[in-house]
C-alpha atoms as a PDB file:
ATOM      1  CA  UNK A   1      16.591 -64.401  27.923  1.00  0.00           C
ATOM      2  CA  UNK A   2      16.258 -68.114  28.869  1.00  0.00           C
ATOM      3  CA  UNK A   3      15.298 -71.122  26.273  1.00  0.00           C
ATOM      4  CA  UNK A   4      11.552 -71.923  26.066  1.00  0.00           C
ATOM      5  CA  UNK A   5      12.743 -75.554  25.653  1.00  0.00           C
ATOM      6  CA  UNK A   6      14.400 -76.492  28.854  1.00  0.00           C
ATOM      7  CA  UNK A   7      14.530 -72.954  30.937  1.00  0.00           C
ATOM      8  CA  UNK A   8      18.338 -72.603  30.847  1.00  0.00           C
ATOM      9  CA  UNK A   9      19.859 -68.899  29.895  1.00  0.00           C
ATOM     10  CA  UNK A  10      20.727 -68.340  26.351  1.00  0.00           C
ATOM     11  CA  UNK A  11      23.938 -67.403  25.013  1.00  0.00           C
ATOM     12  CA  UNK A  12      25.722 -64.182  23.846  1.00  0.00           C
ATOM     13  CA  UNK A  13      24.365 -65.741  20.528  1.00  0.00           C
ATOM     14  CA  UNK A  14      21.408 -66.251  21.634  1.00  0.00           C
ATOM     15  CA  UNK A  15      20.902 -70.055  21.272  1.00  0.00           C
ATOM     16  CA  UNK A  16      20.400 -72.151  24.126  1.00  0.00           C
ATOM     17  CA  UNK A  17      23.909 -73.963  25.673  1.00  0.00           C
ATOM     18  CA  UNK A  18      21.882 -77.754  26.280  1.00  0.00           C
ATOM     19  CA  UNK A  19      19.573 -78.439  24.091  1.00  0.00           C
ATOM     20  CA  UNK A  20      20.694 -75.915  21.113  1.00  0.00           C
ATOM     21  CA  UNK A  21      17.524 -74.396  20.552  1.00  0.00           C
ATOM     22  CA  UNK A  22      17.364 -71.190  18.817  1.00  0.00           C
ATOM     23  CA  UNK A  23      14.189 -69.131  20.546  1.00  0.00           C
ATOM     24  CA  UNK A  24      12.002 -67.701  17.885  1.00  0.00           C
ATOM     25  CA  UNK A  25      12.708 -63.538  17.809  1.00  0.00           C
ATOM     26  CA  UNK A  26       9.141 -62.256  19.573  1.00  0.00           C
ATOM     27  CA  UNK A  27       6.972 -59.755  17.540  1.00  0.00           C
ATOM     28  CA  UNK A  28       6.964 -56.921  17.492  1.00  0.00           C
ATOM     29  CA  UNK A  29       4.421 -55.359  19.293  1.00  0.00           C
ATOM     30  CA  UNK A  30       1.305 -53.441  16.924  1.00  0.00           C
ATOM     31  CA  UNK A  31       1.865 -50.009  16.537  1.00  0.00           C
ATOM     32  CA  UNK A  32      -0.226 -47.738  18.964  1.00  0.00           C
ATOM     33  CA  UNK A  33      -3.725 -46.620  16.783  1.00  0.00           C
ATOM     34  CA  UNK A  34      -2.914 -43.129  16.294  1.00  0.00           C
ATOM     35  CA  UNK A  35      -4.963 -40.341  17.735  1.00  0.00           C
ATOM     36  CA  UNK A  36      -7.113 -37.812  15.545  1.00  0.00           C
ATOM     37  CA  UNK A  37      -5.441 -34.455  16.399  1.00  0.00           C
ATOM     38  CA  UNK A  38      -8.276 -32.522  18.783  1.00  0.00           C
ATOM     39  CA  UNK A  39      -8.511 -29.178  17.808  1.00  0.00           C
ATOM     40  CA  UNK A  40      -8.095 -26.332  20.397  1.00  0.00           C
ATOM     41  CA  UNK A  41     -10.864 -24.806  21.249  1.00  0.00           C
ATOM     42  CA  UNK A  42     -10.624 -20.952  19.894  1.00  0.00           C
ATOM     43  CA  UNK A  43     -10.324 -18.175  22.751  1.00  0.00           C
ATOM     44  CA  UNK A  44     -13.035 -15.879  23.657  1.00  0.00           C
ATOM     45  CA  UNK A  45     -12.663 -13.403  20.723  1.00  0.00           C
ATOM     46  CA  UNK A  46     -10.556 -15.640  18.808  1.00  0.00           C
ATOM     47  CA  UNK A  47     -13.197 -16.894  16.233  1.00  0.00           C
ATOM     48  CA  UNK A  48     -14.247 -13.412  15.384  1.00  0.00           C
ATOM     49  CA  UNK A  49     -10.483 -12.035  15.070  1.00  0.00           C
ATOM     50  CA  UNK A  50     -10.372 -10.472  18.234  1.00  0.00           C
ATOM     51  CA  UNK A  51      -6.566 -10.246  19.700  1.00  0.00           C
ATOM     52  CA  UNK A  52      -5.524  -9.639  23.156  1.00  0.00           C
ATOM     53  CA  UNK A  53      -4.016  -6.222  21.531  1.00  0.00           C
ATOM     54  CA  UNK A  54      -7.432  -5.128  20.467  1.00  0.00           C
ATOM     55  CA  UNK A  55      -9.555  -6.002  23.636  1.00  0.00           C
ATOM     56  CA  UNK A  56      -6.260  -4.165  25.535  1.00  0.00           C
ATOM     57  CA  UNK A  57      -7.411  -0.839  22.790  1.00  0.00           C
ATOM     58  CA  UNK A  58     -11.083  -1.634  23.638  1.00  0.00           C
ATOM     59  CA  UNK A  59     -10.886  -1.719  27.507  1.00  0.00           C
ATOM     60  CA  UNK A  60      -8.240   0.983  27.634  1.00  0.00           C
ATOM     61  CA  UNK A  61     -10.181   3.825  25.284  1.00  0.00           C
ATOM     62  CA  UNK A  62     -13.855   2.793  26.934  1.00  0.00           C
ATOM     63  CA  UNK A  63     -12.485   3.832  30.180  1.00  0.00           C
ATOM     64  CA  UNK A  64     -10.697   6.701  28.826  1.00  0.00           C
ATOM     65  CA  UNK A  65     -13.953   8.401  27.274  1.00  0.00           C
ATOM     66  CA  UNK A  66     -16.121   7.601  30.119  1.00  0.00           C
ATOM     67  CA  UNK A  67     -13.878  10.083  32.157  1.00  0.00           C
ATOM     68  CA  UNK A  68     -15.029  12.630  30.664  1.00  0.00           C
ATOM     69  CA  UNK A  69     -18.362  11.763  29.730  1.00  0.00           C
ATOM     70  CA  UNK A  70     -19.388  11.924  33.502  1.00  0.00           C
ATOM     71  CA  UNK A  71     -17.104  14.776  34.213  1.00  0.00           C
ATOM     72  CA  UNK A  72     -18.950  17.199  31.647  1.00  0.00           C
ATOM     73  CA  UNK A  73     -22.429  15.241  33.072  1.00  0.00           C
ATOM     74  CA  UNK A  74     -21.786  16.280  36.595  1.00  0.00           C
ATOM     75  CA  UNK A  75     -20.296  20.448  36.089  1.00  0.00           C
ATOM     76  CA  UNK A  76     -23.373  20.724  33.846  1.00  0.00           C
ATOM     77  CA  UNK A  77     -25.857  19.680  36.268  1.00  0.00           C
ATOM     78  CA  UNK A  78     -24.040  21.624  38.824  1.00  0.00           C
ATOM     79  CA  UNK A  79     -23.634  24.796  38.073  1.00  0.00           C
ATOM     80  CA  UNK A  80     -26.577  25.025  34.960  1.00  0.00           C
ATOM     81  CA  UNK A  81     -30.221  24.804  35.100  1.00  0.00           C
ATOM     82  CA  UNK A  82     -31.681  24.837  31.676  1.00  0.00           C
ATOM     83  CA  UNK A  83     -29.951  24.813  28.525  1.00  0.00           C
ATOM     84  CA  UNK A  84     -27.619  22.059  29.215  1.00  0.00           C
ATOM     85  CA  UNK A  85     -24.272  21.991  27.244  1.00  0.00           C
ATOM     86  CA  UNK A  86     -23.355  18.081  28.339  1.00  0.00           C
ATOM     87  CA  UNK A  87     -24.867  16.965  25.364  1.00  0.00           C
ATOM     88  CA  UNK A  88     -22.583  18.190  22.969  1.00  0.00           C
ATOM     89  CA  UNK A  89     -19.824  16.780  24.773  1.00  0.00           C
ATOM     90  CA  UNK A  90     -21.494  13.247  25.161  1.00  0.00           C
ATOM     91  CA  UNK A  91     -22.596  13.173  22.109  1.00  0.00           C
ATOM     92  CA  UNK A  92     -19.101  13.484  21.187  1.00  0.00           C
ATOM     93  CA  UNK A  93     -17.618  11.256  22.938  1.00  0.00           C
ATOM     94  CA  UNK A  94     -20.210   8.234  21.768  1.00  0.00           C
ATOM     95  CA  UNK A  95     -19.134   9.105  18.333  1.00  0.00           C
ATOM     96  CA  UNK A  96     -15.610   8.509  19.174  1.00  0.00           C
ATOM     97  CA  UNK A  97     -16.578   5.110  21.225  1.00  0.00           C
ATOM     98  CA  UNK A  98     -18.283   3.912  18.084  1.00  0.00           C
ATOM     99  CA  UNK A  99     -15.933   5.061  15.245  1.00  0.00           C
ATOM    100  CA  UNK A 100     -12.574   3.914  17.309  1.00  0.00           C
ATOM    101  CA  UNK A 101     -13.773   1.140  19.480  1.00  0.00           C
ATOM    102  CA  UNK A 102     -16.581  -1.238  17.664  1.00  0.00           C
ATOM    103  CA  UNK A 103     -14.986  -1.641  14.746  1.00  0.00           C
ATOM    104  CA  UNK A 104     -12.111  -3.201  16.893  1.00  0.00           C
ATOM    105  CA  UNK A 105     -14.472  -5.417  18.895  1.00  0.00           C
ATOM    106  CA  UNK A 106     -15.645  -6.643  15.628  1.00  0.00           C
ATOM    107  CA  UNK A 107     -19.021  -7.742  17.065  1.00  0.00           C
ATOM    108  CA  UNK A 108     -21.097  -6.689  14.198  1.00  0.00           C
ATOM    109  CA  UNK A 109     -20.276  -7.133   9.666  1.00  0.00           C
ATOM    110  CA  UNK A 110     -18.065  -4.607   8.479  1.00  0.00           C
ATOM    111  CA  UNK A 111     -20.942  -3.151   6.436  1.00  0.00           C
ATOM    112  CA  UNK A 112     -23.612  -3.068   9.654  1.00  0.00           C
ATOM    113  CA  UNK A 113     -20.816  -1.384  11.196  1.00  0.00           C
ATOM    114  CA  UNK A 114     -20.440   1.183   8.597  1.00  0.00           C
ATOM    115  CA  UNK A 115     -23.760   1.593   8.746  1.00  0.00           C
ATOM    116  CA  UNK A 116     -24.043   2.076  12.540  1.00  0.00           C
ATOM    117  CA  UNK A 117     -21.111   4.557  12.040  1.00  0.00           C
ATOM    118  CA  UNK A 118     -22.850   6.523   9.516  1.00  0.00           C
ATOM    119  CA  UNK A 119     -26.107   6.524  11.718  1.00  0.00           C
ATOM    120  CA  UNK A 120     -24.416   7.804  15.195  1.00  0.00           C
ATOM    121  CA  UNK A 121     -22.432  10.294  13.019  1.00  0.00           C
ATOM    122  CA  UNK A 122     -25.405  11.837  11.358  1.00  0.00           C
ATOM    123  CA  UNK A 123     -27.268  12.049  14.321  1.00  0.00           C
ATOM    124  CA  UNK A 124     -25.010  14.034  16.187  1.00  0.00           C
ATOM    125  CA  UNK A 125     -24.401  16.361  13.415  1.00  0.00           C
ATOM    126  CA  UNK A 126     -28.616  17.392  13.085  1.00  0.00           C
ATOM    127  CA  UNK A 127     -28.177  16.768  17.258  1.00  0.00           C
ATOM    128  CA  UNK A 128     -25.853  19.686  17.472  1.00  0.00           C
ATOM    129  CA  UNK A 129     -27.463  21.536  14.051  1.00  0.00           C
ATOM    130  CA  UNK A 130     -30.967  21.497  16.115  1.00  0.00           C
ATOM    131  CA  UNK A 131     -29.425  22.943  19.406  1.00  0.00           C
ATOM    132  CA  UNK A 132     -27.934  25.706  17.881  1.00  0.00           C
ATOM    133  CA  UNK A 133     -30.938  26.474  16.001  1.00  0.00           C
ATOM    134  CA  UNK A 134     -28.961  25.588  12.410  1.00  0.00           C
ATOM    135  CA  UNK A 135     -30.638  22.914  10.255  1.00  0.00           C
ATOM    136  CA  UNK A 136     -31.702  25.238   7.762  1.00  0.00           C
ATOM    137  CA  UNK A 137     -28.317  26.210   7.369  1.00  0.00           C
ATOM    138  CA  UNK A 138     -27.491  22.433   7.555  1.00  0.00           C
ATOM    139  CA  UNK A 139     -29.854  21.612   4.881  1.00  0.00           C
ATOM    140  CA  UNK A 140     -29.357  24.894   2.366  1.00  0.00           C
ATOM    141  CA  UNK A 141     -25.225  24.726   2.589  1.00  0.00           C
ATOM    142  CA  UNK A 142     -23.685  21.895   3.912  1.00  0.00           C
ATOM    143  CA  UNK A 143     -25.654  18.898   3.923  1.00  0.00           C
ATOM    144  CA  UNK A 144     -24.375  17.427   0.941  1.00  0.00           C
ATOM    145  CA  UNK A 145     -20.300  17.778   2.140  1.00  0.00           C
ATOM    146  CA  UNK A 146     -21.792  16.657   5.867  1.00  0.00           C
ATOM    147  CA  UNK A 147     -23.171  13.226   4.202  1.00  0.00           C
ATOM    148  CA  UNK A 148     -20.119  12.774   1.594  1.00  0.00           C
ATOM    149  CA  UNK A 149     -17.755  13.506   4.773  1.00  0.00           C
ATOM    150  CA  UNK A 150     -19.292  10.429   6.604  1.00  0.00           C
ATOM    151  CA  UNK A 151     -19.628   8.263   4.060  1.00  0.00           C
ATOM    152  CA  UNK A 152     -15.774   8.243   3.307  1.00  0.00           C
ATOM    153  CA  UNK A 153     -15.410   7.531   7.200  1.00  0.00           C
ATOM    154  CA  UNK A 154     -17.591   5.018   7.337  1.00  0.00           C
ATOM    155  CA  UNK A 155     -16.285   2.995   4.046  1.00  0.00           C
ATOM    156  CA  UNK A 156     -12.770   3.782   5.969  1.00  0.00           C
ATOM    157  CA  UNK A 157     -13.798   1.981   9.217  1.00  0.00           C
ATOM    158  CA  UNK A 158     -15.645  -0.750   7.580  1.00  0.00           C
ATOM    159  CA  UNK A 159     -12.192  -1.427   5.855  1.00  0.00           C
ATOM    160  CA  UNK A 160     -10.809  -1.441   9.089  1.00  0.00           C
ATOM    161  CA  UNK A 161     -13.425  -3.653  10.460  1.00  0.00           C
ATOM    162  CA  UNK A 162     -12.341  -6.401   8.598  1.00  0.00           C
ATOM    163  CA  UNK A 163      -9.834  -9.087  10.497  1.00  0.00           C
ATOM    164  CA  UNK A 164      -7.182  -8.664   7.539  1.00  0.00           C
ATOM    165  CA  UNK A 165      -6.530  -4.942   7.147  1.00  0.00           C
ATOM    166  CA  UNK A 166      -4.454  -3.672   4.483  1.00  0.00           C
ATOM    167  CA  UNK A 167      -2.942  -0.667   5.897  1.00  0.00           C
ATOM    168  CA  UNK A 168      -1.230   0.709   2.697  1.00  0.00           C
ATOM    169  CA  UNK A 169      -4.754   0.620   0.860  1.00  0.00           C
ATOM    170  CA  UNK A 170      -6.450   1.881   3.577  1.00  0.00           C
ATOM    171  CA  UNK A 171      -4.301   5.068   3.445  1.00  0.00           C
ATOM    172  CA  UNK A 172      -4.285   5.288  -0.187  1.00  0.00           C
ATOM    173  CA  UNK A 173      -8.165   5.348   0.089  1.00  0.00           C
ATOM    174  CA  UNK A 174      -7.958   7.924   2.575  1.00  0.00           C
ATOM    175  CA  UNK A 175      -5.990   9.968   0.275  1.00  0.00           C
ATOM    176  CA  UNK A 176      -8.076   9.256  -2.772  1.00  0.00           C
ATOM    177  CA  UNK A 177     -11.272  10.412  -0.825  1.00  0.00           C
ATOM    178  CA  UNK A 178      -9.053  13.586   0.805  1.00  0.00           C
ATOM    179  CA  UNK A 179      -8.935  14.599  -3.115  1.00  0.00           C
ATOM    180  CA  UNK A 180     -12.276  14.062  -4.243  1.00  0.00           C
ATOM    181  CA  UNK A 181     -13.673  16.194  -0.789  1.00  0.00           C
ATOM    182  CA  UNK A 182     -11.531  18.498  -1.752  1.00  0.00           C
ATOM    183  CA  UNK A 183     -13.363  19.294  -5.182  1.00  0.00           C
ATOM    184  CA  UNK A 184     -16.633  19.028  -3.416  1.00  0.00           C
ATOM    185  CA  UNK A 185     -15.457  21.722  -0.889  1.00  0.00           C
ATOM    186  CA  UNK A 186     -15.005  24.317  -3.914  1.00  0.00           C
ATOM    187  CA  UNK A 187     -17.816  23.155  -6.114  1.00  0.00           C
ATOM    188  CA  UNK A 188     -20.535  23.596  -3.172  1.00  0.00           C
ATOM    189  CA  UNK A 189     -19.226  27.030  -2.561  1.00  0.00           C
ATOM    190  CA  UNK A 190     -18.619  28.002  -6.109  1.00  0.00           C
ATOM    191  CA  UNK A 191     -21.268  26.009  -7.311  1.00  0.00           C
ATOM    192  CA  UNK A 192     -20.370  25.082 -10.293  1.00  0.00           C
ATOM    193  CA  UNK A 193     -17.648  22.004 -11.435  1.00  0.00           C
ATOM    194  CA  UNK A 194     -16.427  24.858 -14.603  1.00  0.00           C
ATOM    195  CA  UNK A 195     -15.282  27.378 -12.218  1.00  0.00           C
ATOM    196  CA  UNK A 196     -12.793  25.038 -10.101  1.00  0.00           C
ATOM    197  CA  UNK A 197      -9.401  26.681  -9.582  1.00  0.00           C
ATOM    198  CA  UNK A 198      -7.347  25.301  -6.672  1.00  0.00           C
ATOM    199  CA  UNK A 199      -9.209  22.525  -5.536  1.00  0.00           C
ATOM    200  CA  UNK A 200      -8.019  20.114  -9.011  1.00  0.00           C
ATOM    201  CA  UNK A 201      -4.243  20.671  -8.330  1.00  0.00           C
ATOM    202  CA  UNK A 202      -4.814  19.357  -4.517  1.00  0.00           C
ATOM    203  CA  UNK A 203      -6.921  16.233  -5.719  1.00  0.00           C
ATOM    204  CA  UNK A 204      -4.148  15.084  -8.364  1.00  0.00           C
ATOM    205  CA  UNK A 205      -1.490  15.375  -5.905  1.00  0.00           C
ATOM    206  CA  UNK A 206      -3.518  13.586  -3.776  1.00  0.00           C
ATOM    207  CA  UNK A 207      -4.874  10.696  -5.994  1.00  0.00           C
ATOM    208  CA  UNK A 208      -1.240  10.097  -6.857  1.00  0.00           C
ATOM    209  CA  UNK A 209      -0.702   9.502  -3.414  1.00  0.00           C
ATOM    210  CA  UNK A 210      -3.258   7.127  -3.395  1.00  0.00           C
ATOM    211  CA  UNK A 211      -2.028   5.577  -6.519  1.00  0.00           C
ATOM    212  CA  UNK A 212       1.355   4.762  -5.045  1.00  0.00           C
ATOM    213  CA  UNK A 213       0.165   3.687  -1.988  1.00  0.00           C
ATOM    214  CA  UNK A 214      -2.482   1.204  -3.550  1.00  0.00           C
ATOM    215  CA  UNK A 215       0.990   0.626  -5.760  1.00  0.00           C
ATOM    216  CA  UNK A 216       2.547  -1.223  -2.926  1.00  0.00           C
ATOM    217  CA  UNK A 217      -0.396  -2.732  -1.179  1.00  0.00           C
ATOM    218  CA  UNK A 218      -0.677  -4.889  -4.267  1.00  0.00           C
ATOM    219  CA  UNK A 219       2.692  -5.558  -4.722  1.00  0.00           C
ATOM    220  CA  UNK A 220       3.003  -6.503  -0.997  1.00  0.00           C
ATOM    221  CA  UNK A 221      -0.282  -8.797  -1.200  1.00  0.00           C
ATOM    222  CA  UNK A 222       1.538 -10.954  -4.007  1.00  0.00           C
ATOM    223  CA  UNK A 223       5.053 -11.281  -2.553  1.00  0.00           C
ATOM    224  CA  UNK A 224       3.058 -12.337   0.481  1.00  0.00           C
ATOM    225  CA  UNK A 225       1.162 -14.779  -1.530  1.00  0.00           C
ATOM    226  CA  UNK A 226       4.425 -16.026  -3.323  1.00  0.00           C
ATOM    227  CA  UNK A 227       6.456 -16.292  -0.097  1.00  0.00           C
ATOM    228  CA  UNK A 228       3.234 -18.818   0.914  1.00  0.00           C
ATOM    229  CA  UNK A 229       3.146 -21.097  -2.346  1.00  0.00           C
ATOM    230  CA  UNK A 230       7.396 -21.371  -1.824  1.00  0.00           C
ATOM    231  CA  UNK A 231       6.807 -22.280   2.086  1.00  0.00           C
ATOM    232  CA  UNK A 232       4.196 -24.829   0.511  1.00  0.00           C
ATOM    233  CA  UNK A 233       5.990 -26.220  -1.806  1.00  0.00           C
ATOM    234  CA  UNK A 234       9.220 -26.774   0.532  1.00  0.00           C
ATOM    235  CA  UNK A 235       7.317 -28.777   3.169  1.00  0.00           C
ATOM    236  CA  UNK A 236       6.269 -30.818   0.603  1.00  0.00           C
END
């Protein structure tokens, strides 16, 4: 540095060697206005809880089912001529695309897409019931286990639909409901709920199932939760 004074270089002490002037210290320079922190644009998929993972499942079972879709399209148009058979099999396989595939693309509420479920499930079931010339038997015997049956797969997949899944609930449902069919399944055929026999035995070994299972999912859920506040409270 050199003296402001008369221009000769300062000292090791920093005051000048001729005229003994002392150089005021300079300021420091303002502190640089700090930037709000942008946020990052969400991917494609990101804001809806889409993962790479589950557009990987999406892509990878949509071009698995159309395999076969077109396969079964093109033998049947080949070698049949009037009562085509394809329709069972495509029918089939749009079930599967909706039940394992939209509720992973998350596109649509869990609850529209437990209703779409519902919708493509029941239509393939009268779909099939018509062809073989069944409804009546449909609507006199079975009806009421077909619709119960769907319902408990589409509350399953709108569970699943959701971006936080709970997988030990989720079974523990599955189990619950696997009970309750179970009693359905003897009291449509015996028709009545006095003259149950096996079907009471499965469901509590089942509902206990489910009660263990929901067990955990709760006590997960809150160490989760406490693990959080602690985190919280240490970066504090």
């Amino acid at each position: 540095m050199f003296c402001p004074n008369c221009g000769s270089k300062l000292d090791d002490s920093g005051k000048c060697p001729n005229c003994s002037a002392v150089p005021a210290a300079p300021e420091a320079p303002a502190p640089a206005p700090q930037q709000a922190p942008v946020n990052k644009a969400p991917e494609p998929g990101e804001k809806k809880g889409i993962t790479k993972g589950s557009r990987t499942y999406c892509a990878l079972v949509s071009a698995a089912l159309v395999f076969p879709a077109s396969l079964s399209v093109a033998i049947d148009l080949s070698f049949h001529r009037y009562d085509f058979w394809f329709g069972y099999f495509v029918g089939a396989v749009l079930v599967a695309w909706v039940c394992l595939v939209l509720p992973a693309l998350k596109i649509t509420p869990p609850p529209v897409t437990a209703i779409i479920c519902f919708v493509t499930m029941m239509g393939y079931v009268f779909y099939v019931m018509y062809k073989l010339g069944h409804l009546e038997w449909l609507f006199n015997k079975a009806l009421p286990l077909t619709i119960l049956f769907i319902v408990f797969v589409s509350i399953d997949i709108m569970l699943v639909s959701y971006k936080k899944v709970n997988w030990l609930a989720v079974l523990g449902l599955i189990s619950f409901e696997t009970g309750i069919y179970l009693v359905a399944i003897e009291a449509t055929y015996t028709g009545s709920l006095q003259n149950l026999h096996w079907s009471p035995i499965l469901a509590c070994g089942f509902i206990s199932v489910a009660a263990v299972l929901v067990a955990f999912a709760y006590i997960g859920n809150m160490n989760r939760k406490g693990d959080k506040k602690s985190d919280k409270k240490d970066s504090e």
